[in-house]
C-alpha atoms as a PDB file:
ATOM      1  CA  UNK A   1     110.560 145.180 109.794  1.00  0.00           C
ATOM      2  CA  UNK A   2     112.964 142.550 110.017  1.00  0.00           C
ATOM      3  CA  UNK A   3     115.782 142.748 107.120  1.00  0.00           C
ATOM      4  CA  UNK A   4     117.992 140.216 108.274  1.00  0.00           C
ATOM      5  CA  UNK A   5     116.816 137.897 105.047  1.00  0.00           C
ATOM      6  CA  UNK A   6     114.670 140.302 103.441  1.00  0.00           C
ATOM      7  CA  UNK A   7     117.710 141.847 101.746  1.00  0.00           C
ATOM      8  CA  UNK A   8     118.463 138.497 100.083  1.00  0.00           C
ATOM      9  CA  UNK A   9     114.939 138.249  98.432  1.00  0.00           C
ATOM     10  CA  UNK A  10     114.200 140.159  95.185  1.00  0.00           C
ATOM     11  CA  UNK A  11     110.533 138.663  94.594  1.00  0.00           C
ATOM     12  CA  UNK A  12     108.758 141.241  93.084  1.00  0.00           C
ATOM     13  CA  UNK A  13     106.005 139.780  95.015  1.00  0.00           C
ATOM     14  CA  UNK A  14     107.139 141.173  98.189  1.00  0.00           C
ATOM     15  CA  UNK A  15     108.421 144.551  97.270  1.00  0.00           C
ATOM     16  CA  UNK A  16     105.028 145.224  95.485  1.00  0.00           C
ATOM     17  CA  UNK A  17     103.283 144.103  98.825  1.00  0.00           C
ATOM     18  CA  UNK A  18     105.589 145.878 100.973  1.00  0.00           C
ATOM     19  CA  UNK A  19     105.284 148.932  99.065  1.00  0.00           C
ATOM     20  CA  UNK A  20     101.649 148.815  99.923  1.00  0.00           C
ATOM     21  CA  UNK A  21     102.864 149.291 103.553  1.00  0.00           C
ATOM     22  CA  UNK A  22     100.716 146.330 104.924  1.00  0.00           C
ATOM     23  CA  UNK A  23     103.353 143.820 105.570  1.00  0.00           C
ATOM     24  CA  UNK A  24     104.890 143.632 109.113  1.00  0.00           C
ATOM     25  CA  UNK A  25     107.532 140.302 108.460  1.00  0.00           C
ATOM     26  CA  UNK A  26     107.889 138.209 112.045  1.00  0.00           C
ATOM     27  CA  UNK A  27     109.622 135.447 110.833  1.00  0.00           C
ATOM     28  CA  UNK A  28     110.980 133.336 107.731  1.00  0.00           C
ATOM     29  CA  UNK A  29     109.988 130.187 107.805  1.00  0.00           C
ATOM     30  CA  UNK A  30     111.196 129.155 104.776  1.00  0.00           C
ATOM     31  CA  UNK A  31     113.449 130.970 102.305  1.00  0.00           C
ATOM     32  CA  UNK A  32     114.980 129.192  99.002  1.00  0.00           C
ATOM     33  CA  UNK A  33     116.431 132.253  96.872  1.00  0.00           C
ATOM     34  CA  UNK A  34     116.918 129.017  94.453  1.00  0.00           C
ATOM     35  CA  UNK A  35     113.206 128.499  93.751  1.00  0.00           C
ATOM     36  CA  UNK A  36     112.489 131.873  94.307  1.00  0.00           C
ATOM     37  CA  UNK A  37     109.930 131.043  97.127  1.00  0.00           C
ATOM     38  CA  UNK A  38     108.887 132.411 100.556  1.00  0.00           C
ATOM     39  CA  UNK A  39     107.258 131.360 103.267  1.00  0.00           C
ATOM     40  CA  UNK A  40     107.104 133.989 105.925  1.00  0.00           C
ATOM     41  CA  UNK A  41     105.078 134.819 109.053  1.00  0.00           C
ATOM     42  CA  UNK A  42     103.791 138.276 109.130  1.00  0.00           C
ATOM     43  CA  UNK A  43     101.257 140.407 111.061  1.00  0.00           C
ATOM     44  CA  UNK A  44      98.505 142.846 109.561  1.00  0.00           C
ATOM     45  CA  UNK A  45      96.226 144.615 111.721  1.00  0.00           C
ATOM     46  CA  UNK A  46      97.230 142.503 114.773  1.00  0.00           C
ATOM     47  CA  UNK A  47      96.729 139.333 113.377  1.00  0.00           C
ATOM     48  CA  UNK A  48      99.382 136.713 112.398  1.00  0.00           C
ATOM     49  CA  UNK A  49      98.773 135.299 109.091  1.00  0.00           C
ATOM     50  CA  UNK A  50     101.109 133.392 106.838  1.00  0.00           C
ATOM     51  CA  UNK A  51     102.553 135.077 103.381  1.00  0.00           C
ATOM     52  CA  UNK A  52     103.510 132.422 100.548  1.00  0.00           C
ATOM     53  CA  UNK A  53     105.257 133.594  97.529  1.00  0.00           C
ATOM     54  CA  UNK A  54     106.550 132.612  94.519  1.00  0.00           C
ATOM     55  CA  UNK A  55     108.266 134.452  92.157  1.00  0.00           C
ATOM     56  CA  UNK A  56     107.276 134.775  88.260  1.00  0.00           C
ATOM     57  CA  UNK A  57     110.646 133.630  87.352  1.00  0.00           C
ATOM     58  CA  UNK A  58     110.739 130.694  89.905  1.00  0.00           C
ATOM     59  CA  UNK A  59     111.367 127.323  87.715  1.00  0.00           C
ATOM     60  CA  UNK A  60     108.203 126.310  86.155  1.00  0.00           C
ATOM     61  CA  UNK A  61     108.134 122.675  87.725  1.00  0.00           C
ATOM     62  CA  UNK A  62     107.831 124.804  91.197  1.00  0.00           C
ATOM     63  CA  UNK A  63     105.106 127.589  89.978  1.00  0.00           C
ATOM     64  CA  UNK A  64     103.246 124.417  88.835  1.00  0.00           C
ATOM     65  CA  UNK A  65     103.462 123.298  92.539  1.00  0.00           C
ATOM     66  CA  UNK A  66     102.616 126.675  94.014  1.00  0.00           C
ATOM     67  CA  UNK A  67      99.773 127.097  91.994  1.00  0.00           C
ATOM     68  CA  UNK A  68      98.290 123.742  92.588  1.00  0.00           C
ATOM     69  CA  UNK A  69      98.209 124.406  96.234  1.00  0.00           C
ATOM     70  CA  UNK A  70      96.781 128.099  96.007  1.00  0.00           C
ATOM     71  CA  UNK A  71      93.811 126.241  93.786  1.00  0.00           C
ATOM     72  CA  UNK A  72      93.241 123.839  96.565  1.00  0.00           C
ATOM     73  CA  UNK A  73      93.266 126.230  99.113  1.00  0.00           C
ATOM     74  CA  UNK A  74      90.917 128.451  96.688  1.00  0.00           C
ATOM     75  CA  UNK A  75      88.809 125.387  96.345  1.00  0.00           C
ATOM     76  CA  UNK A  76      88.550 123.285  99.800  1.00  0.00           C
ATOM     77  CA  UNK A  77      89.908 125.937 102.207  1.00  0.00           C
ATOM     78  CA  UNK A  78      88.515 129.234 100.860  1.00  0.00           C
ATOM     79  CA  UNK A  79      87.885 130.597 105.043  1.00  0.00           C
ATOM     80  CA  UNK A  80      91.274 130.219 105.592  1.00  0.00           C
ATOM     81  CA  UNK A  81      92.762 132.462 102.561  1.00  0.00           C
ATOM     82  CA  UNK A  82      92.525 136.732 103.249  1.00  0.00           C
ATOM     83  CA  UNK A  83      90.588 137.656 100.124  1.00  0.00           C
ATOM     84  CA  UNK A  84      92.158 140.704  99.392  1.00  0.00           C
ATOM     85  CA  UNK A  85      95.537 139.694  99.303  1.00  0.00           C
ATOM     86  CA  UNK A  86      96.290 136.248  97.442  1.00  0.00           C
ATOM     87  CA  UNK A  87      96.485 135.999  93.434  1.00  0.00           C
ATOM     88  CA  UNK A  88      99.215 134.224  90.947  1.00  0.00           C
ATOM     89  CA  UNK A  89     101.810 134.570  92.766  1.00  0.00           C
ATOM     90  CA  UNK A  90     101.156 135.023  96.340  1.00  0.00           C
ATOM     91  CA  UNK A  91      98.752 134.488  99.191  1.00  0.00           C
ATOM     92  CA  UNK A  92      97.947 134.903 102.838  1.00  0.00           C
ATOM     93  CA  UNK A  93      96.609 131.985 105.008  1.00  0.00           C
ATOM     94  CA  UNK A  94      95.620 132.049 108.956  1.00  0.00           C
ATOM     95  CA  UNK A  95      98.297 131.335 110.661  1.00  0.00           C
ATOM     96  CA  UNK A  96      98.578 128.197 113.305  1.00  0.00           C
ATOM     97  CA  UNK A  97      99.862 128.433 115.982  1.00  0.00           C
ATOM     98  CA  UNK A  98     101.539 125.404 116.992  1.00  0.00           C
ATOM     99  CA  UNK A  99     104.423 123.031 116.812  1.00  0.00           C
ATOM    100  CA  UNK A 100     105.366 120.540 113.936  1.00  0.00           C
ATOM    101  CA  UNK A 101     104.598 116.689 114.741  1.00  0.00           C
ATOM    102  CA  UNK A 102     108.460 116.401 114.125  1.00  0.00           C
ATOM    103  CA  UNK A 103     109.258 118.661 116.690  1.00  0.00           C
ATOM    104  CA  UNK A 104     107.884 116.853 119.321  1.00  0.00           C
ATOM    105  CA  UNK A 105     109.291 113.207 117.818  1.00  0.00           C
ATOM    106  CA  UNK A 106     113.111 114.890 118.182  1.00  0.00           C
ATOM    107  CA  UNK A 107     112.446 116.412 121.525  1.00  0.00           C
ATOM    108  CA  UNK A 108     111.751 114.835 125.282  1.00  0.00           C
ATOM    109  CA  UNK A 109     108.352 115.265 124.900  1.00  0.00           C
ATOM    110  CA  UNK A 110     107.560 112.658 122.285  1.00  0.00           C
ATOM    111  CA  UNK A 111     106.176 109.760 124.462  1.00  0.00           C
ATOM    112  CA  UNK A 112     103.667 112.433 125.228  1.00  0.00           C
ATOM    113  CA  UNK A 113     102.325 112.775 121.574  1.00  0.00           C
ATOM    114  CA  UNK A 114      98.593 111.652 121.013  1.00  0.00           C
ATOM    115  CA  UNK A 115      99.079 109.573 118.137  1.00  0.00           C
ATOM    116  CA  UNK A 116      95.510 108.929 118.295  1.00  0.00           C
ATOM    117  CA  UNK A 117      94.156 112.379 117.509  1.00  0.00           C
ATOM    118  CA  UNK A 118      96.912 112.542 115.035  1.00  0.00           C
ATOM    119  CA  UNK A 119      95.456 110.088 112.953  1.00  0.00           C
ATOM    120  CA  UNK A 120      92.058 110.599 113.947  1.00  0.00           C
ATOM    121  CA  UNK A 121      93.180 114.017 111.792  1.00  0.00           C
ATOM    122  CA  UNK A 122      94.516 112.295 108.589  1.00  0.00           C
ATOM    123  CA  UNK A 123      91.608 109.794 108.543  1.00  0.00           C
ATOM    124  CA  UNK A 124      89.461 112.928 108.725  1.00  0.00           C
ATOM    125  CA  UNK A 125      91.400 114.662 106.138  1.00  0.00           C
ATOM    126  CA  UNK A 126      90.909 111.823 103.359  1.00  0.00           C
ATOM    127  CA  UNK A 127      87.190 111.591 104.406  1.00  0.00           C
ATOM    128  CA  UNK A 128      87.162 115.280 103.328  1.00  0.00           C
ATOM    129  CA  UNK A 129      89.506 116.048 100.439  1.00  0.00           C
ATOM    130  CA  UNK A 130      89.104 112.004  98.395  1.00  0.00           C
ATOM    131  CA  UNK A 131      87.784 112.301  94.953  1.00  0.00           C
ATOM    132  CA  UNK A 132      86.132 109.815  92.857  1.00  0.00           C
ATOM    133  CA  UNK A 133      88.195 108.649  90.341  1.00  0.00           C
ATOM    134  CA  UNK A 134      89.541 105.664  88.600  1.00  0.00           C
ATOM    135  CA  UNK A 135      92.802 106.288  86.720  1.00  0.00           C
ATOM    136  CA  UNK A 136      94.673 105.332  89.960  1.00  0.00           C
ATOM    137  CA  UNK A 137      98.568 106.395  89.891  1.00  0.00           C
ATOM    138  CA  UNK A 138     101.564 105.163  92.197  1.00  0.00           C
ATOM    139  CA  UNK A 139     103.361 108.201  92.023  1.00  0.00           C
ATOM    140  CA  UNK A 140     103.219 108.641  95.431  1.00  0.00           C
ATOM    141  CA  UNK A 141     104.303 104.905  96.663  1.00  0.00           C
ATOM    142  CA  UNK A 142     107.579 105.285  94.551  1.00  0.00           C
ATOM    143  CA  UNK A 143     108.082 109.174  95.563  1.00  0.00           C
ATOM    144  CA  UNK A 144     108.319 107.295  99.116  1.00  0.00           C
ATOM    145  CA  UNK A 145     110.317 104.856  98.487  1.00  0.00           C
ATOM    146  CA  UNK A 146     112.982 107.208  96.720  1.00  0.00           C
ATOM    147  CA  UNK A 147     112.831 109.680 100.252  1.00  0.00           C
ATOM    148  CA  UNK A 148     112.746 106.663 102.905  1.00  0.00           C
ATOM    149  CA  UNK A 149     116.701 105.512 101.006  1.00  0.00           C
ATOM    150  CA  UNK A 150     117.881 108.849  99.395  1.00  0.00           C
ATOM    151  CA  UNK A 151     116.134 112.141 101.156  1.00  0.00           C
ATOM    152  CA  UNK A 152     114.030 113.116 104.336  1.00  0.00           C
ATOM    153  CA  UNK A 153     112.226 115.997 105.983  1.00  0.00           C
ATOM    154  CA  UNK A 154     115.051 117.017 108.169  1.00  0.00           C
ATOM    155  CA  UNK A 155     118.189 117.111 106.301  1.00  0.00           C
ATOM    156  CA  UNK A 156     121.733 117.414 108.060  1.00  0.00           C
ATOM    157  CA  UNK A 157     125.183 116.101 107.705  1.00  0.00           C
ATOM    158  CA  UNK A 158     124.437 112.268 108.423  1.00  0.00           C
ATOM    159  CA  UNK A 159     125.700 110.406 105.103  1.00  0.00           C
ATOM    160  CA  UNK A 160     123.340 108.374 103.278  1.00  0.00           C
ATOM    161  CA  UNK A 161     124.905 104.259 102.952  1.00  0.00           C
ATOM    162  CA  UNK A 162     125.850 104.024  99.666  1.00  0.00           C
ATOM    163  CA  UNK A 163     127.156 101.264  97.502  1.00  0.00           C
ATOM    164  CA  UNK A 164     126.722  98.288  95.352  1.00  0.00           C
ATOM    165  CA  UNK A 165     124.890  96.515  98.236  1.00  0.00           C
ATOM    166  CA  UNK A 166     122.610  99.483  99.128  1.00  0.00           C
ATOM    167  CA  UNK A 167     122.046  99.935  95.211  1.00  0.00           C
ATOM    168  CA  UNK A 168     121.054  96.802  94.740  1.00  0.00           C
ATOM    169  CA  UNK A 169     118.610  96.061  97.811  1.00  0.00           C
ATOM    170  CA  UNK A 170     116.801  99.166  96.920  1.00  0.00           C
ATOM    171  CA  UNK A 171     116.395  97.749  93.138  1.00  0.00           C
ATOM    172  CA  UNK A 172     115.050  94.899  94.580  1.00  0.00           C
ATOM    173  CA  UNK A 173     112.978  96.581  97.083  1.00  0.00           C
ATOM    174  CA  UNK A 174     111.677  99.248  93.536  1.00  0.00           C
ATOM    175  CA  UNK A 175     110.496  95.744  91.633  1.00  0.00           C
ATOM    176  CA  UNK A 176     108.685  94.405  94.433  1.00  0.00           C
ATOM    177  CA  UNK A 177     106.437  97.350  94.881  1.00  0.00           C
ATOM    178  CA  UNK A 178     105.943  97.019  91.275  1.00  0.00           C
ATOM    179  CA  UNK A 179     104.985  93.890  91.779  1.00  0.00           C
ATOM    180  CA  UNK A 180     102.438  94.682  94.415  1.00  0.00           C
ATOM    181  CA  UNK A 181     101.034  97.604  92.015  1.00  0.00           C
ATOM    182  CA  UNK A 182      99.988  94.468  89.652  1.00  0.00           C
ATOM    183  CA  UNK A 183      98.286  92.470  92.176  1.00  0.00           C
ATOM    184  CA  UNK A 184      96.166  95.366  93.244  1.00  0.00           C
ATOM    185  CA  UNK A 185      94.748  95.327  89.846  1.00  0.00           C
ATOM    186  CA  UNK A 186      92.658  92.528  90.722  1.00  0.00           C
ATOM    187  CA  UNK A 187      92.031  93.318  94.201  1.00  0.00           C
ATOM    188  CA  UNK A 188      88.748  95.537  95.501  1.00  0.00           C
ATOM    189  CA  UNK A 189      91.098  98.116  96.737  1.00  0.00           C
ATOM    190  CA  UNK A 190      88.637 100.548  98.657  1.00  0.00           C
ATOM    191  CA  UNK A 191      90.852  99.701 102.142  1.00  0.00           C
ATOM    192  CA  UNK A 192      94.087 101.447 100.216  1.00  0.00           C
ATOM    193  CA  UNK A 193      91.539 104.342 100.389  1.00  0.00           C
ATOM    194  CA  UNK A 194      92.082 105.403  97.231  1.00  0.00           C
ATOM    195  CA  UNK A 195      91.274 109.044  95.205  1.00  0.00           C
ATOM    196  CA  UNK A 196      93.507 111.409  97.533  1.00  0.00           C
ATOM    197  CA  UNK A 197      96.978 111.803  97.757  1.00  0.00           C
ATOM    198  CA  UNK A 198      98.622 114.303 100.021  1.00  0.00           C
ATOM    199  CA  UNK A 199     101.952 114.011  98.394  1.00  0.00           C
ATOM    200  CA  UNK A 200     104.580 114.949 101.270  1.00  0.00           C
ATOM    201  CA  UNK A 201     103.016 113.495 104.220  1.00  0.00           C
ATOM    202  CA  UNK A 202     106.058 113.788 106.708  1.00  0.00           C
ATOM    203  CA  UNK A 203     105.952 114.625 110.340  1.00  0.00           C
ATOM    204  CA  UNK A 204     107.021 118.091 108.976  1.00  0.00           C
ATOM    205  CA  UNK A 205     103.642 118.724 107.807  1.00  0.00           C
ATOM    206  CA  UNK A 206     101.663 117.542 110.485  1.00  0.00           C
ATOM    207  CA  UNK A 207     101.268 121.024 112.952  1.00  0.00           C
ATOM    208  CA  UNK A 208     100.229 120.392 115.950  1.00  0.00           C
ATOM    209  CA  UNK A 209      98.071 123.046 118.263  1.00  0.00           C
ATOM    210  CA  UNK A 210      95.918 124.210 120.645  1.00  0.00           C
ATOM    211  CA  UNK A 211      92.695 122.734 118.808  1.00  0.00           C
ATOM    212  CA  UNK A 212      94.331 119.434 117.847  1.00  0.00           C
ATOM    213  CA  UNK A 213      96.391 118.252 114.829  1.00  0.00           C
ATOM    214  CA  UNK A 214      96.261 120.064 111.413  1.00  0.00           C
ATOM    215  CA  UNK A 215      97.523 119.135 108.145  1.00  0.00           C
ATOM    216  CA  UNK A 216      99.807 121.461 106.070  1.00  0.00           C
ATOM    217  CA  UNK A 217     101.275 121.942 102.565  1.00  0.00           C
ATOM    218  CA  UNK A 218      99.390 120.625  99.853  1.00  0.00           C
ATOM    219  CA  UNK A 219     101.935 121.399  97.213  1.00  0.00           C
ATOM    220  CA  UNK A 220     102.140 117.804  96.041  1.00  0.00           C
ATOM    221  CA  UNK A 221      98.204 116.937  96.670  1.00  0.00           C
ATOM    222  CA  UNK A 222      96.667 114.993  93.833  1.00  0.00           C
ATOM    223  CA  UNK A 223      93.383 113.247  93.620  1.00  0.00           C
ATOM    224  CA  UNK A 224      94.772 109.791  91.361  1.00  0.00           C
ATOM    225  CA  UNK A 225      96.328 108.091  93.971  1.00  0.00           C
ATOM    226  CA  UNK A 226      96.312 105.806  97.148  1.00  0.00           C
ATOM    227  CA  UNK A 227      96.437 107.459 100.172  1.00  0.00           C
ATOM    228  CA  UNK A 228      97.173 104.921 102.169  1.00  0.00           C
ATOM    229  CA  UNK A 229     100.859 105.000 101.003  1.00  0.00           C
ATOM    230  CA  UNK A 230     101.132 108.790 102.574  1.00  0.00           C
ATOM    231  CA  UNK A 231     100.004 106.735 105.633  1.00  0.00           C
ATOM    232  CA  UNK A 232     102.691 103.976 105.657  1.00  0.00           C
ATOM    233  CA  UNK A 233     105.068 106.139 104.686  1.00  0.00           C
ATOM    234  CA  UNK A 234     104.216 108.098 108.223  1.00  0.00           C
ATOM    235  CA  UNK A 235     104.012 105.579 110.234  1.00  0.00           C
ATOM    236  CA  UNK A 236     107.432 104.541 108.829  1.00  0.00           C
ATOM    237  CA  UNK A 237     109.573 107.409 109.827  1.00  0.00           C
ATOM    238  CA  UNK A 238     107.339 107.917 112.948  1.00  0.00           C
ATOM    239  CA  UNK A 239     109.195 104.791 114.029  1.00  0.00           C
ATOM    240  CA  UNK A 240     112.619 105.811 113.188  1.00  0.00           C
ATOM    241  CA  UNK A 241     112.346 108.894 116.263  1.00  0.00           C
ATOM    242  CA  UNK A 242     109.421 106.859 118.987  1.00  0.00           C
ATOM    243  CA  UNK A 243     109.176 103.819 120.526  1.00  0.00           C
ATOM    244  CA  UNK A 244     105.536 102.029 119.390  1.00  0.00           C
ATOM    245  CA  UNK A 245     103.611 102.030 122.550  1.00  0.00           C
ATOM    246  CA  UNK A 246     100.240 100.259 122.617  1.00  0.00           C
ATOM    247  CA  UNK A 247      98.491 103.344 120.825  1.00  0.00           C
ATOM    248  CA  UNK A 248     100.908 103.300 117.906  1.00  0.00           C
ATOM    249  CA  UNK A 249     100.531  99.131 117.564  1.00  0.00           C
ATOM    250  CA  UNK A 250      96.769  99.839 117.517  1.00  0.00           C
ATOM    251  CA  UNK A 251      96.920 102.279 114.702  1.00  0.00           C
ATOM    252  CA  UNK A 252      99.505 100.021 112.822  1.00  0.00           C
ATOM    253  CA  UNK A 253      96.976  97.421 112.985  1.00  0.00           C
ATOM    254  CA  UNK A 254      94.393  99.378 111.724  1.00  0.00           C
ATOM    255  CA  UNK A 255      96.002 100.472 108.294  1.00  0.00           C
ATOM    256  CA  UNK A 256      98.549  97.165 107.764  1.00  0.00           C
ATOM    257  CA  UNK A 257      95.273  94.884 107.467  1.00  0.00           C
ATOM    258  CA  UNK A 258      96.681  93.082 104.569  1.00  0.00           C
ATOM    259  CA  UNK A 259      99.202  91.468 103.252  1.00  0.00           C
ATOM    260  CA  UNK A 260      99.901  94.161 100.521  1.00  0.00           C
ATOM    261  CA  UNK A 261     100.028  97.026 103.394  1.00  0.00           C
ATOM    262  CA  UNK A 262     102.051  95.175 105.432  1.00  0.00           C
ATOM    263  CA  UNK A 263     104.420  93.828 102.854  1.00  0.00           C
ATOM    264  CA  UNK A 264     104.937  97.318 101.669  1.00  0.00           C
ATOM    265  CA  UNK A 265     105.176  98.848 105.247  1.00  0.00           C
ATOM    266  CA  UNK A 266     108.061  96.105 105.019  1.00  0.00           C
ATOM    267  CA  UNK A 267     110.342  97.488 102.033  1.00  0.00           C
ATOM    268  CA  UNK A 268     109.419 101.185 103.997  1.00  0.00           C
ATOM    269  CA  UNK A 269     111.297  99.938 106.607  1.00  0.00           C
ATOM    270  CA  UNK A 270     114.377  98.385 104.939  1.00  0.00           C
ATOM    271  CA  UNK A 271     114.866 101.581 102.779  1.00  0.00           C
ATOM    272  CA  UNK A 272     114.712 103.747 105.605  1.00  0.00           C
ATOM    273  CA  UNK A 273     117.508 101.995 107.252  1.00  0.00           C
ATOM    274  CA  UNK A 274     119.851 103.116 104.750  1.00  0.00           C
ATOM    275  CA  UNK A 275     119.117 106.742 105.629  1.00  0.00           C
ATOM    276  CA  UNK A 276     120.026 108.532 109.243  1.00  0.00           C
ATOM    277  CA  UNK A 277     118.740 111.727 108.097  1.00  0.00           C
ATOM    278  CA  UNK A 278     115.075 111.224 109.778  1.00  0.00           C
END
């Protein structure tokens, strides 16, 4: 076993699965001793599967997120989970092999991404996971906006602009997307495909592998919502790392059919040029 960050962990989680003598750790994909939460590639009986864990004394506001992935898992994804070893505070998917979507946009091979399949895959995935419901939220559209100025998937030691300038244009840029969240009020909104939300829909999360494109971590997935801001918000930061050739303008075309889409696809873009940490 590797120990080289297993020493750092204390999740009870792990030692009591360890103990059991099943766990052979490959790798750590993710490790935040802050939140108390693992993600980590391991094998059992020759297979590679992927171990997520989360302590019982992780903040709540992250158990809450933990646990509403495991449910959807549980619920729309039930092959993928190893029976015998998932409960409250861990589980074991299949793992994928494969390579991020963001891996490819920061190397040499990005013009050779099939942007097609890719969203050939997240049309497929709202066709599968959208609920009926209609108590529709924005959460997701402002969540956006905040990560396109302040955050990003990749984080490194690029400042953010700041100022009274910057402050301002993104004020401006918050109360026009309010704006547009009135208008759709009395618009038939079925083309902002509404009832599905996957929350954190950055290249990050988009694995792609031998099969085609896949869609991971559903941590933030909610069912009140329109998904075609996870969409924008893609295409948005796809931009910042590719240059749009012909398949890309296509597929812009396709989701920024009207003048709300585009117009927020719009105040994406200016946010995001605040921020060189995509």
């Amino acid at each position: 076993m590797d120990r080289k960050k297993y020493t750092q962990l204390t999740y009870s989680s792990i030692s009591k699965l360890e103990n059991n003598n099943f766990i052979d750790i490959v790798d750590y994909i993710t490790d935040s001793p802050d939140r108390k939460y693992a993600v980590i590639k391991i094998n059992y009986e020759g297979r590679l599967y992927i171990l997520k864990v989360c302590d019982p004394l992780s903040p709540k506001y992250f158990k809450d997120l933990f646990n509403t992935e495991y449910l959807f898992y549980k619920k729309q994804k039930e092959r993928l989970i190893h029976k015998n070893y998932s409960g409250e505070y861990f589980y074991m998917i299949d793992f994928i092999d494969g390579e991020t979507l963001g891996d490819h946009l920061f190397s040499d091979t990005n013009s050779k991404i099939n942007f097609i399949e890719v969203f050939k895959c997240i049309d497929l995935f709202y066709k599968t996971y959208r609920q009926n419901n209609e108590s529709i939220k924005y959460t997701n559209l402002f969540y956006y906006a905040n990560v396109l100025f302040s955050s990003g998937p990749r984080q490194n030691t690029n400042k953010i602009k700041k100022g009274k300038i910057a402050f301002v244009i993104k004020q401006i840029c918050v109360l026009s997307l309010h704006i547009i969240t009135f208008t759709l009020k009395f618009r038939n909104t079925e083309t902002f495909l509404p009832g599905l939300s996957h929350g954190d829909l950055h290249y990050n999360n988009v694995l792609i592998s031998n099969t085609g494109p896949e869609i991971i971590d559903f941590k933030n997935i909610r069912s009140n919502e329109f998904f075609l801001f996870d969409i924008i918000f893609l295409l948005t930061i796809i931009e910042k790392k590719t240059n749009l050739n012909d398949d890309l303008q296509d597929i812009k075309s396709k989701y920024l059919s009207s003048w709300e889409s585009l117009f927020v696809y719009k105040i994406f873009k200016i946010l995001a040029n605040f921020n060189s940490r995509f």
